[in-house]
Protein backbone atom coordinates (compact mmCIF):
# COMPACT_ATOMS: atom_id res chain seq x y z
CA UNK A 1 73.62 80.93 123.41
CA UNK A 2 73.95 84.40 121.70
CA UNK A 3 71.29 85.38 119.10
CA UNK A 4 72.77 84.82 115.64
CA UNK A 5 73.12 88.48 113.65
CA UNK A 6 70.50 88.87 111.06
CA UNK A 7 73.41 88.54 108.43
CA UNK A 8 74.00 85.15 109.13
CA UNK A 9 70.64 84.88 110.12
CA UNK A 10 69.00 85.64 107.12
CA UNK A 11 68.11 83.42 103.79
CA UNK A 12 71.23 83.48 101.46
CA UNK A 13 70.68 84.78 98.48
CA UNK A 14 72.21 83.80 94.57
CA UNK A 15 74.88 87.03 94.70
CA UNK A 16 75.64 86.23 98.43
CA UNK A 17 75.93 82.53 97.05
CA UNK A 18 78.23 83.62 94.40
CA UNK A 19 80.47 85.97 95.94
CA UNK A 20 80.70 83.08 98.99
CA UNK A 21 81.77 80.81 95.95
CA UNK A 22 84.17 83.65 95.21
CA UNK A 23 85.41 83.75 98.61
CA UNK A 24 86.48 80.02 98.53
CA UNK A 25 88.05 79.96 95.57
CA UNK A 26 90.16 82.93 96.25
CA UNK A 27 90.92 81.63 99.54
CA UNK A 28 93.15 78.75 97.37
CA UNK A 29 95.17 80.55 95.36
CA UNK A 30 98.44 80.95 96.84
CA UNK A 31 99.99 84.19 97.88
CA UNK A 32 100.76 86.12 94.68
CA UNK A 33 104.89 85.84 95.23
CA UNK A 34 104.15 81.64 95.65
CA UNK A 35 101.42 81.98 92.33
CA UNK A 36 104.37 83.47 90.12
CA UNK A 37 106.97 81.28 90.93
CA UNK A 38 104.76 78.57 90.18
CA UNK A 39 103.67 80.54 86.94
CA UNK A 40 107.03 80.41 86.26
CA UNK A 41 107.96 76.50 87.03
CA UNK A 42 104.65 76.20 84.68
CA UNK A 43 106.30 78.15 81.77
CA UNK A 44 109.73 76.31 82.22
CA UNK A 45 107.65 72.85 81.84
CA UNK A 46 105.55 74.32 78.58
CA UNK A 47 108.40 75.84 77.17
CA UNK A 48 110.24 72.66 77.01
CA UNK A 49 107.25 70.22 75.70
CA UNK A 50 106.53 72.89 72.93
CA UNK A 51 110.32 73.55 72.16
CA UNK A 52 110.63 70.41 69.79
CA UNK A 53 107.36 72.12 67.90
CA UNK A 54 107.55 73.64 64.32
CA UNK A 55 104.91 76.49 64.42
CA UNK A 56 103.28 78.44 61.55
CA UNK A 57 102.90 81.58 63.23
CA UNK A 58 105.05 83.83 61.65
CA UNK A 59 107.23 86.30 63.80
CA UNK A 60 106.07 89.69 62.96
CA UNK A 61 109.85 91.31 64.24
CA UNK A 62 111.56 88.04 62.20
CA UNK A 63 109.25 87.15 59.53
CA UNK A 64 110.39 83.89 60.48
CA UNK A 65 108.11 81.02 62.07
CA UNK A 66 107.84 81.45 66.14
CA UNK A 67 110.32 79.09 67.71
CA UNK A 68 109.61 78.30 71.82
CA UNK A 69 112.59 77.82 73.46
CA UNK A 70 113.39 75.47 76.08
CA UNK A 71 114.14 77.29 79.63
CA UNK A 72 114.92 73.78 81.06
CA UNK A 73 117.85 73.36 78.76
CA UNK A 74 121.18 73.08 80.72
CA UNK A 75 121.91 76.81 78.95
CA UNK A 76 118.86 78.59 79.63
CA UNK A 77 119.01 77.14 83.33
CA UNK A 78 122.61 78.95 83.59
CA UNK A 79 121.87 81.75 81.79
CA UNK A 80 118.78 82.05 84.54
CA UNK A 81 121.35 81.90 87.21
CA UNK A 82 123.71 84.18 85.83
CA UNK A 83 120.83 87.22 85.47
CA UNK A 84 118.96 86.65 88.34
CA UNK A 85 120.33 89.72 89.83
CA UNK A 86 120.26 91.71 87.09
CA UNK A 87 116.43 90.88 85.92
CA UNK A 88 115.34 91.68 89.64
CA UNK A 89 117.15 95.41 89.56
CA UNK A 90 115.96 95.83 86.23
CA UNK A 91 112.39 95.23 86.38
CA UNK A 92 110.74 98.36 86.04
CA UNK A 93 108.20 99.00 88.24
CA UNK A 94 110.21 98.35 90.95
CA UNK A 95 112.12 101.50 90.98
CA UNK A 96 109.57 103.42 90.24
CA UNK A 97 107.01 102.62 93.31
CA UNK A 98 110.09 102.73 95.80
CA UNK A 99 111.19 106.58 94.68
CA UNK A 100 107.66 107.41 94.58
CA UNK A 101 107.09 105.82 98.19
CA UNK A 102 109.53 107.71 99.37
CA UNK A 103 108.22 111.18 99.23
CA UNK A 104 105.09 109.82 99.87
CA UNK A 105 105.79 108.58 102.90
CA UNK A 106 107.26 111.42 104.48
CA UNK A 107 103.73 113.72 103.71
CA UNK A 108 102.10 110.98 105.34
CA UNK A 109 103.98 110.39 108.16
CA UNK A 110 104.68 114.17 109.09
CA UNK A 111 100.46 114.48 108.64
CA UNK A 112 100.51 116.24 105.75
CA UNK A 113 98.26 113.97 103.75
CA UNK A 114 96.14 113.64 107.06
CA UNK A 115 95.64 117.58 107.50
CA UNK A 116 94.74 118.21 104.01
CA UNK A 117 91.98 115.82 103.81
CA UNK A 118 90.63 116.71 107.06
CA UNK A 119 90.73 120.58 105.92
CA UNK A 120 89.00 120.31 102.46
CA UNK A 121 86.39 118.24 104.20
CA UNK A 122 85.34 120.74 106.59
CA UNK A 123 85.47 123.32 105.00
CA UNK A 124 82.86 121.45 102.01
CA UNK A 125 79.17 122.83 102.45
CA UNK A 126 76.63 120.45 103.42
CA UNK A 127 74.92 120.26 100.23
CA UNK A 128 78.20 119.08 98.14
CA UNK A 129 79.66 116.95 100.75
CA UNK A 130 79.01 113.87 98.89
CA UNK A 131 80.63 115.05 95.29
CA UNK A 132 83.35 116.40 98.05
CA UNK A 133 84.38 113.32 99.60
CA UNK A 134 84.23 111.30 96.66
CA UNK A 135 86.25 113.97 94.69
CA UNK A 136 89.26 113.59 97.93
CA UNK A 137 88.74 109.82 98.11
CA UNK A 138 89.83 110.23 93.86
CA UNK A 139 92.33 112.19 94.58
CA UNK A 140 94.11 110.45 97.98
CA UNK A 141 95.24 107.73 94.98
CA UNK A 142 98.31 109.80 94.72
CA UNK A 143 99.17 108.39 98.10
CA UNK A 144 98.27 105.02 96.97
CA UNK A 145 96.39 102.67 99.93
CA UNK A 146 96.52 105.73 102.21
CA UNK A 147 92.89 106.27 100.73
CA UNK A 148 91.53 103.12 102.54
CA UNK A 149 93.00 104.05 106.04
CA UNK A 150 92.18 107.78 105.62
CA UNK A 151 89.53 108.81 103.70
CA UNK A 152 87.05 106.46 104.29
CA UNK A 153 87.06 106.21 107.80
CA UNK A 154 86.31 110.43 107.75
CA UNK A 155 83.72 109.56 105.53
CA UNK A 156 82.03 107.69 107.80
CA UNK A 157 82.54 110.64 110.58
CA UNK A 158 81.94 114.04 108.40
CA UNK A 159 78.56 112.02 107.32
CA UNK A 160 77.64 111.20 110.93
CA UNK A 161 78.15 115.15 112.11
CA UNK A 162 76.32 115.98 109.50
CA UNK A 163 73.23 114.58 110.76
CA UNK A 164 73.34 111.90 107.44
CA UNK A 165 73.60 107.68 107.45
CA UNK A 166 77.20 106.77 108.31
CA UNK A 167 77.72 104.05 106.12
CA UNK A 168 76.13 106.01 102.98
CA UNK A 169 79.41 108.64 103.60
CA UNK A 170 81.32 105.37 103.63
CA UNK A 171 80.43 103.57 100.74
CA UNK A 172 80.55 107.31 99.32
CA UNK A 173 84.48 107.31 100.19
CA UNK A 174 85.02 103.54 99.07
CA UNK A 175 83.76 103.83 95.59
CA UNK A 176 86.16 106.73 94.81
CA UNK A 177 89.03 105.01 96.58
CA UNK A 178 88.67 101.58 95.29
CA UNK A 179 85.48 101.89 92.71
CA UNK A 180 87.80 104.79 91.44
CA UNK A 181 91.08 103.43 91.71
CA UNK A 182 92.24 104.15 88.28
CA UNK A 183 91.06 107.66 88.60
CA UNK A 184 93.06 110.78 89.08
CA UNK A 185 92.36 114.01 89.74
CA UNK A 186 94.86 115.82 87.64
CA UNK A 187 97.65 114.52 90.22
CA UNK A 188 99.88 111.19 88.42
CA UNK A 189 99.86 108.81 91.17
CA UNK A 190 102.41 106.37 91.48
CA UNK A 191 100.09 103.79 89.61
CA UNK A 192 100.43 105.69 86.38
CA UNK A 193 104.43 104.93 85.70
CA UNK A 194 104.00 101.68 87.09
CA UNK A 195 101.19 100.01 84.65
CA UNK A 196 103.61 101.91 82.19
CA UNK A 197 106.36 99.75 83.00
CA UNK A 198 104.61 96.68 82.98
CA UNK A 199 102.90 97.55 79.74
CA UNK A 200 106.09 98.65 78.27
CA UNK A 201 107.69 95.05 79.29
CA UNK A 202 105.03 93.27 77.76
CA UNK A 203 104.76 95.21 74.29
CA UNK A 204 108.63 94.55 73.92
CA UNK A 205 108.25 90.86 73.34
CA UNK A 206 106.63 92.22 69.78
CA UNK A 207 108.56 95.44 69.67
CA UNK A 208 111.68 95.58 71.70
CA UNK A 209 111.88 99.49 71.10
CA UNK A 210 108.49 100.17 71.97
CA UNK A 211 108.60 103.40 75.09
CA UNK A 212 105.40 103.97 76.90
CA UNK A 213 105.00 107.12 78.21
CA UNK A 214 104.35 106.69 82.38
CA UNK A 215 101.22 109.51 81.34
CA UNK A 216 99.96 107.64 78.18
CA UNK A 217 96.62 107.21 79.88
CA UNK A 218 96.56 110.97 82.18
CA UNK A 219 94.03 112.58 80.15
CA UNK A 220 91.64 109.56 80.26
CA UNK A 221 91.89 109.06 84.13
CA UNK A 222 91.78 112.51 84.68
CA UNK A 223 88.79 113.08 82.75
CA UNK A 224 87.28 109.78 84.29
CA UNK A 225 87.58 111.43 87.79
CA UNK A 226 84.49 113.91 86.77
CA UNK A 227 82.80 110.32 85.98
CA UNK A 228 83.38 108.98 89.37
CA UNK A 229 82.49 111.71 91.01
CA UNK A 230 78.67 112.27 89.10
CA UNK A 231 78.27 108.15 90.18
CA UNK A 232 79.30 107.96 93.53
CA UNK A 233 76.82 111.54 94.12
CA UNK A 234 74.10 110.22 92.28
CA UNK A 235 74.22 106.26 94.12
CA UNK A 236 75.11 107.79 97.68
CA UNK A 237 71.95 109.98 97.49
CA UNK A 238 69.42 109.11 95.78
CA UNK A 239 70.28 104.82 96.17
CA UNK A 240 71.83 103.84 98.86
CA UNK A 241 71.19 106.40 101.50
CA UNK A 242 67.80 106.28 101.21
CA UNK A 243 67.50 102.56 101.55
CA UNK A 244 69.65 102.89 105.00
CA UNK A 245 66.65 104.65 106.17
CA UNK A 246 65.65 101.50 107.75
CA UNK A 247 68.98 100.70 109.10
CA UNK A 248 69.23 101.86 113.09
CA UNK A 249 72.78 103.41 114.10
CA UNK A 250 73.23 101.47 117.22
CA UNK A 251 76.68 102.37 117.70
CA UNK A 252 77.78 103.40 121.04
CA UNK A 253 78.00 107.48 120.75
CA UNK A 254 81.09 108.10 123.27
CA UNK A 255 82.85 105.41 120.90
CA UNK A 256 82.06 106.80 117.85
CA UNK A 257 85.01 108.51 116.24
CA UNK A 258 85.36 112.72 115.82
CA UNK A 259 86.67 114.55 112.85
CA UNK A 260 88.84 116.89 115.46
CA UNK A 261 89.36 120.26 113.83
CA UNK A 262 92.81 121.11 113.06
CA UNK A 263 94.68 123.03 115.70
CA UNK A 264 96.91 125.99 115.02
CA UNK A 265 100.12 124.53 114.52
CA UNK A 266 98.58 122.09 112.02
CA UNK A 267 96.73 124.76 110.21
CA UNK A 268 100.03 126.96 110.03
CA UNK A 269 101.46 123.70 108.69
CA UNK A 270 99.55 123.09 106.35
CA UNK A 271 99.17 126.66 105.00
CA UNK A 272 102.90 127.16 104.49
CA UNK A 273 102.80 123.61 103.05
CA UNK A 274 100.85 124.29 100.48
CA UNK A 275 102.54 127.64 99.65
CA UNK A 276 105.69 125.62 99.47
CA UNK A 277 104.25 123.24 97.04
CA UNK A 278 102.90 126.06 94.63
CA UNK A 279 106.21 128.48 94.58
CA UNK A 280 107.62 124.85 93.98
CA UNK A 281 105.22 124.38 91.48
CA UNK A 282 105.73 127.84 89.67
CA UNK A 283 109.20 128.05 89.91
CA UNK A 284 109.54 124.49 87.80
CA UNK A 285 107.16 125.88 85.44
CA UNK A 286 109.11 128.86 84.42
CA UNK A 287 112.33 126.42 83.94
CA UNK A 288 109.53 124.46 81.73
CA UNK A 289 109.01 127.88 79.22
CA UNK A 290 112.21 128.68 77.53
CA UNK A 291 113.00 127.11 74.36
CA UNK A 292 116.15 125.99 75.24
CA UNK A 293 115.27 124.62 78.62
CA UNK A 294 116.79 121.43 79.44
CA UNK A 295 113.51 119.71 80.05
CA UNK A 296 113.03 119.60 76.29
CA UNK A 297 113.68 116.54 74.06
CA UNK A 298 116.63 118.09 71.41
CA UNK A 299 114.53 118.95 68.24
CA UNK A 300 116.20 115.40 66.15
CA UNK A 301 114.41 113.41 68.51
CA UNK A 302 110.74 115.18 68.09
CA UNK A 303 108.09 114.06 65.90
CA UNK A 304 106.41 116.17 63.23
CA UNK A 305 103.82 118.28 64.98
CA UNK A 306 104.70 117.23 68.22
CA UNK A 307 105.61 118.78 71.38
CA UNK A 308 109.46 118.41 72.53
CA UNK A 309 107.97 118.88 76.42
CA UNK A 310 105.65 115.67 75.54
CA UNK A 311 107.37 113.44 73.59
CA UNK A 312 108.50 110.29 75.63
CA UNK A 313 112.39 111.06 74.80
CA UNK A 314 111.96 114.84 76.96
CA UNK A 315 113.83 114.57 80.58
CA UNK A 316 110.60 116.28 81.85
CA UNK A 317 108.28 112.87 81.12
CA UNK A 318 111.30 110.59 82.08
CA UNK A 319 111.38 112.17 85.15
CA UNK A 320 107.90 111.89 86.19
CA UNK A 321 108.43 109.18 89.43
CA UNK A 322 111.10 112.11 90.36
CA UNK A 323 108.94 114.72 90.35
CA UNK A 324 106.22 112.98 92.50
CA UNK A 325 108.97 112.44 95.30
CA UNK A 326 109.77 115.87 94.76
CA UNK A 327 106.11 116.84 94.79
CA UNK A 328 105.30 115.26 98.15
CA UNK A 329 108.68 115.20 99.85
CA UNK A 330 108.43 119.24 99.71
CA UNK A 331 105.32 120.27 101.50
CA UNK A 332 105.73 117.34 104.18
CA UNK A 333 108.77 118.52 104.94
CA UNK A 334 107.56 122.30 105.37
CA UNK A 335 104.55 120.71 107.32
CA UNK A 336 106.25 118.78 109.54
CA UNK A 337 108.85 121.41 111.08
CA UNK A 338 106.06 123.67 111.35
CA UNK A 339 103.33 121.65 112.66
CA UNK A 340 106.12 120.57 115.10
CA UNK A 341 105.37 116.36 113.72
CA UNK A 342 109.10 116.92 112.48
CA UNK A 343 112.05 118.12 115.00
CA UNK A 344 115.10 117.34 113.32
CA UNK A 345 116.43 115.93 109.56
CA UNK A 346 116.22 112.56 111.28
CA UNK A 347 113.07 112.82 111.50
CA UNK A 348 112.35 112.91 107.75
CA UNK A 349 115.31 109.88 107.39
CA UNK A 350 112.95 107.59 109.92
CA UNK A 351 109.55 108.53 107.69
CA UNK A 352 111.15 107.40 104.28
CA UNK A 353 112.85 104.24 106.97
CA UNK A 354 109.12 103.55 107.96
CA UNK A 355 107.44 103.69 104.39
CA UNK A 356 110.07 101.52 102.82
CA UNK A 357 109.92 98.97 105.49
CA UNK A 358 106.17 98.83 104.39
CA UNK A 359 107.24 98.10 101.16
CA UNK A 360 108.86 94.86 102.00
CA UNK A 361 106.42 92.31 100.87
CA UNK A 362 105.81 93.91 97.39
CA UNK A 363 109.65 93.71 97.13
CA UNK A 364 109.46 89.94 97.59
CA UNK A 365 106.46 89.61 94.89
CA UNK A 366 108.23 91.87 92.68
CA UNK A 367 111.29 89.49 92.47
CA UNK A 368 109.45 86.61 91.24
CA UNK A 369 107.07 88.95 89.05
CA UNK A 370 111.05 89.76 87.43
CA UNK A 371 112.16 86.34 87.21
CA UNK A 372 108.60 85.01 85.51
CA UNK A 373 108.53 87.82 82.94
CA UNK A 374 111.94 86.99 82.06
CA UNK A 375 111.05 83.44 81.62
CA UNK A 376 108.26 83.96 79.40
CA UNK A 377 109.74 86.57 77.36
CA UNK A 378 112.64 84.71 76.52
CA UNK A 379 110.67 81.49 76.06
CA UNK A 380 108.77 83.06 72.65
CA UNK A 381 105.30 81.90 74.78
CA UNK A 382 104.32 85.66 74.53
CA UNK A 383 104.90 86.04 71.27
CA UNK A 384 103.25 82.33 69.99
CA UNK A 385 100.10 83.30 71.94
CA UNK A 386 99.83 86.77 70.75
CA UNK A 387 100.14 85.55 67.26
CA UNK A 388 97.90 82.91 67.48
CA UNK A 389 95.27 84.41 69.57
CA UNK A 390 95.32 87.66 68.01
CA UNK A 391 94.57 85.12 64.40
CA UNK A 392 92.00 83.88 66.19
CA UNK A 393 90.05 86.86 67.02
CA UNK A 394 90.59 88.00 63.43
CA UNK A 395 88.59 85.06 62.02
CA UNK A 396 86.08 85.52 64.54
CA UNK A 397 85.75 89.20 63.10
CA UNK A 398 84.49 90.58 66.40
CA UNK A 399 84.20 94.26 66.21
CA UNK A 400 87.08 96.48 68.19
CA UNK A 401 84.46 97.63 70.58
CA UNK A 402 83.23 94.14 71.32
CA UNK A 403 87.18 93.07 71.97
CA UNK A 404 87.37 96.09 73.73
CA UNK A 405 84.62 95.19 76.08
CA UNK A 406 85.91 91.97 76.56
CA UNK A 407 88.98 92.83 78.05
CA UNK A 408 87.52 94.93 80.33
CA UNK A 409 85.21 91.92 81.81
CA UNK A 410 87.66 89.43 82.16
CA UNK A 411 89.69 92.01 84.08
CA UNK A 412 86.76 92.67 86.35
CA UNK A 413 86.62 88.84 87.16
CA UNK A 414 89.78 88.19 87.39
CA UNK A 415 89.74 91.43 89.51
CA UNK A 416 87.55 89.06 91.83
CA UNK A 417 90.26 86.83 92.60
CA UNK A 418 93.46 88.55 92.46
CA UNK A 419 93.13 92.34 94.38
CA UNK A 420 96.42 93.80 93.80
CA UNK A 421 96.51 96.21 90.55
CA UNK A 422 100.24 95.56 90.09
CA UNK A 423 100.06 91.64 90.56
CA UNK A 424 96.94 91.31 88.11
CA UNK A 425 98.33 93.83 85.06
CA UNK A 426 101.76 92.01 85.48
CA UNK A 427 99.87 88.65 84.60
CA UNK A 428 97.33 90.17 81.99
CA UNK A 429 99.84 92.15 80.44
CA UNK A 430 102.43 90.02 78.60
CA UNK A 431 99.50 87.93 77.60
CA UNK A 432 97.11 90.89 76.14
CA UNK A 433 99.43 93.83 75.50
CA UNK A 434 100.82 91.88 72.37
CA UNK A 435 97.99 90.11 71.32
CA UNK A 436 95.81 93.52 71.21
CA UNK A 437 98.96 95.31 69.37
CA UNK A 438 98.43 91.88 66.60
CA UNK A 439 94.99 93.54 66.58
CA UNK A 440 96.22 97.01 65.48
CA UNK A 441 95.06 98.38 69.15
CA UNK A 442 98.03 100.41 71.35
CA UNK A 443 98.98 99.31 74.37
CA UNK A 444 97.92 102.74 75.17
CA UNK A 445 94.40 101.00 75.02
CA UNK A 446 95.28 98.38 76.42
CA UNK A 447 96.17 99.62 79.22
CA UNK A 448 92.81 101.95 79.41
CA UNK A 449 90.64 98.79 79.22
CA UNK A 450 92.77 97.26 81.77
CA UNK A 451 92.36 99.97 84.21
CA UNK A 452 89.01 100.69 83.33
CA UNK A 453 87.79 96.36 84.64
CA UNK A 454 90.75 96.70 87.44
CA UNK A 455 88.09 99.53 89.69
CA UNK A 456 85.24 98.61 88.54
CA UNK A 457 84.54 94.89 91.10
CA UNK A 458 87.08 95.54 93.20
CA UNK A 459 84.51 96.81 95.47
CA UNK A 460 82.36 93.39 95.53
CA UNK A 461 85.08 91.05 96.60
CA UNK A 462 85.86 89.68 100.25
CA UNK A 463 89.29 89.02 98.60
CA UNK A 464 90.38 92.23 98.40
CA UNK A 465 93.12 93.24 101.26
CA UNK A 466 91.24 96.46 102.87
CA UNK A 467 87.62 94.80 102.69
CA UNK A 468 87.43 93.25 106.12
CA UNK A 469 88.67 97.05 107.45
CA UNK A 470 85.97 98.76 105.82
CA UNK A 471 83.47 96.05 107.31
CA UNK A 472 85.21 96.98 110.71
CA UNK A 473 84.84 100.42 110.00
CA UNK A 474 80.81 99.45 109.25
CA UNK A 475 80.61 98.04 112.68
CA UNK A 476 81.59 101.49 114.54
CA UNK A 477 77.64 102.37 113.81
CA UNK A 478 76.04 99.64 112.78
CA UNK A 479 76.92 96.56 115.01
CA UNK A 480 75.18 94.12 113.06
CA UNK A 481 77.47 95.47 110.10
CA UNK A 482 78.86 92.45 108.15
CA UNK A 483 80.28 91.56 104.66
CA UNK A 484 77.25 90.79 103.10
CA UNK A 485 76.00 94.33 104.52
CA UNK A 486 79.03 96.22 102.72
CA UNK A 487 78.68 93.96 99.59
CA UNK A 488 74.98 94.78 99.33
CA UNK A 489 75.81 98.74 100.04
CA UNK A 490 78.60 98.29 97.08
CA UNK A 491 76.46 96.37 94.16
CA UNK A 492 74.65 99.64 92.70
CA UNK A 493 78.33 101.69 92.58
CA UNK A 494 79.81 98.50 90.74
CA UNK A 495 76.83 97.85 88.65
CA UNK A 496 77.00 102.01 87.18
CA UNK A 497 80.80 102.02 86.87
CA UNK A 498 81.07 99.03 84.82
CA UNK A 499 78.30 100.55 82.80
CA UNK A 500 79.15 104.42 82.42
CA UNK A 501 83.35 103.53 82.72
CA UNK A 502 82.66 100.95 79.85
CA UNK A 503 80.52 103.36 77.74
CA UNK A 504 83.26 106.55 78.97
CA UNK A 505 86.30 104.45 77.32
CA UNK A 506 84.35 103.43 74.11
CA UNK A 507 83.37 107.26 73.44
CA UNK A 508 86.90 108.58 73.50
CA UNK A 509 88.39 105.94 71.49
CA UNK A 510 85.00 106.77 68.98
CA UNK A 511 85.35 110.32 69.36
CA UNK A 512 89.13 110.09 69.09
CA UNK A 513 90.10 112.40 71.82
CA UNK A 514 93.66 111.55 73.26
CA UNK A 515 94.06 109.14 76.23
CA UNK A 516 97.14 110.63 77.38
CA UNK A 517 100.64 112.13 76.63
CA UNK A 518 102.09 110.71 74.00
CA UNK A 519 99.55 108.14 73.48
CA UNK A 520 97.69 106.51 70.65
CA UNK A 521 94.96 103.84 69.87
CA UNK A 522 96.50 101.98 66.74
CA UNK A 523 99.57 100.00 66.61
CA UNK A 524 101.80 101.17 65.21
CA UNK A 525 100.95 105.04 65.71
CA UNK A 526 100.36 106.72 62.67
């Protein structure tokens, strides 16, 4: 009989207990596509035993008392039918993370992404290769999950040659991926005009001409990237790595993996690449300067003292998913005929072939995502609990900062259960956007508070997709590597980013410093 590992041989203790607890629980919920549709049978069936219902809560659009309307009713059923088609290709988000995927997936699959990660990594001296790795893991969340396959798997290796614990350089790379997730470095990701959509869905069952800017929170997440970076340096070396001391690397050396250095073809790649991207870069700038250019909003549709390049109505910040696809689809193209990854144009056609076919399941949850918005905006639900709960809150007479803080935990545990940013803010969202805009708070906010609890436990839970990887990535040096090994490694990073994120949100919205383009923190906007 095999010797049990000392994981499972060791005494369980209460946060193992709890985040086994977790484990269960998540383990039966249904898949998110199966949980909205039955969200959205459960609306249908509220919606019709509140419809007979006379309500005080006054419509704030109307002025007139919140009526729920039935969905089961023979002409909400056809009317269902009848849009089906056009809800699906009108939801939002959807458009946006295919275009951006796109470009994205030809830098990654020509090994642009790859190269560049590999290059600023070794090239980092020794003494700021933690604040290094952490600062790429930020910054690989402009290509989304390719953070979890590529970054922290180097961390691991670029730790190891450097004569340092293995699994400190990996917990160093999964706190800025996921610990970080709703960081950027400067660089929109493809998250940033997607929470936009969904919070611009949900504040449209109160206002139905509210625009989000995709960038309303840039300035926050970029400025929150400096945060993540002084955590994950401070934890990785002065926490966690020393308490790996007593954890033996017992990983089999000639199966350990290499961070090969980049050969010639990839480093002429990569340097004409980049070149590509910044004449790119510099060329759109100039088109940016004139006051005539295009890219401006026409002077009717700009605000008193604001800028017609930053105002939501300017073709510039309507085409921000474009210019991503632009942004990546440029230097992996360059890359890829000159690193020789790329022989002909159909080349390019089977990358963006490859990266949508891995979008095919968040198609499927993104119908019924479509289809239960639709039924619980047009039910009034939204609006009745927004009312209500937002009345609620008043007579409590909680401070904002208290509310504020609030959100952000029930985010975090919810964030325990339900991994996937997109899923979780499309199910918060239509429920908090409007009740916190009742409140006089932005969905600007909102959204900050939302994104702020999304990172901040996602590095705790079994439940989250790319966990059991990581633990496998563990193993390659520590064979004895399990989850309550990663989970222990993890609990000072989540403890000082719900902490210092918390504190980092509350301090600009004190200080009033602007979350983003276009953004505010009262609703409306003065």
């Amino acid at each position: 009989m095999s010797q049990p590992s000392p994981d499972t041989a060791a005494p369980r203790g209460a946060i193992a207990r709890f985040l086994d607890t977790v484990e269960r629980v998540g383990n039966k919920l249904p898949d998110p596509a199966m949980l909205f549709l039955l969200l959205m049978l459960a609306v249908w069936a509220l919606s019709w035993a509140l419809s007979g219902v006379d309500f005080q809560a006054i419509d704030p659009r109307t002025g007139t008392p919140i009526q729920v309307v039935n969905q089961l009713s023979g002409e909400s059923l056809t009317a269902f039918m009848a849009n089906m088609v056009r809800v699906f290709l009108g939801f939002a988000p959807l458009g946006v993370v295919l275009v951006a995927m796109l470009g994205l997936g030809v830098a990654e699959h020509t090994g642009f992404i790859n190269a560049a990660l590999r290059r600023v990594l070794s090239v980092t001296p020794k003494q700021l290769l933690t604040p290094a790795l952490v600062a790429v893991a930020v910054l690989s969340h402009v290509a989304v999950d390719a953070g979890y396959v590529l970054v922290i798997p180097l961390g691991g290796v670029i730790f190891y040659a450097a004569g340092r614990h293995p699994l400190a350089g990996i917990a160093a790379a999964f706190c800025g991926v996921s610990g970080g997730f709703s960081a950027t470095l400067l660089v929109p990701s493809s998250l940033d005009p997607l929470l936009a959509g969904f919070t611009q869905e949900a504040g449209r069952i109160l206002d139905p001409a509210l625009i989000v800017n995709p960038l309303n929170n840039w300035i926050f997440t970029s400025a929150s990237s400096v945060l993540i970076i002084a955590i994950g340096w401070f934890v990785t070396d002065r926490i966690v790595e020393p308490r790996l001391k007593r954890t033996i690397v017992d990983g089999d050396p000639a199966n350990l993996p290499k961070m090969d250095e980049l050969n010639s073809a990839e480093k002429r790649g990569l340097l004409w690449a980049v070149v590509a991207m910044l004449v790119a870069a510099a060329l759109f700038a100039l088109t940016l300067m004139p006051e005539t250019s295009p890219w401006r909003a026409p002077p009717e549709m700009v605000p008193t003292d604001a800028h017609p390049l930053l105002v939501a109505a300017a073709p510039v910040m309507q085409s921000i998913v474009a210019l991503i696809f632009v942004l990546f689809l440029l230097p992996g193209v360059v890359y890829g005929y000159i690193a020789g990854t790329v022989k002909t144009h159909r080349d390019i056609i089977a990358a963006m072939t490859k990266s949508m076919s891995g979008m095919g399941y968040y198609i499927v949850i993104a119908f019924f995502i479509a289809q239960f918005l639709a039924g619980f905006n047009g039910s009034g639900l939204g609006t009745l609990m927004a009312v209500e709960g937002a009345d609620f809150l008043k007579g409590l007479g909680l401070p904002m900062w208290l509310t504020i803080i609030g959100l952000i935990l029930m985010t975090g545990i919810v964030n325990l259960f339900i991994g996937s940013a997109s899923a979780k803010w499309a199910l918060l969202a239509p429920i908090m956007v409007p009740l916190m805009m009742q409140l006089g708070v932005s969905p600007d906010l909102t959204q900050a508070a939302y994104r702020v609890g999304d990172s901040m436990t996602t590095i705790l839970t079994p439940l989250m997709p790319y966990f059991p990887l990581i633990v496998v990535f563990c193993q390659r040096y520590v064979t004895s590597a399990g989850i309550g090994t990663l989970v222990s490694i993890m609990i000072p990073y989540s403890i000082a980013l719900s902490i210092l994120w918390t504190l980092f949100l509350l301090a600009f919205w004190g200080l009033g410093i602007p979350l983003g383009v276009g953004a505010s923190y009262v609703y409306p906007a003065g």
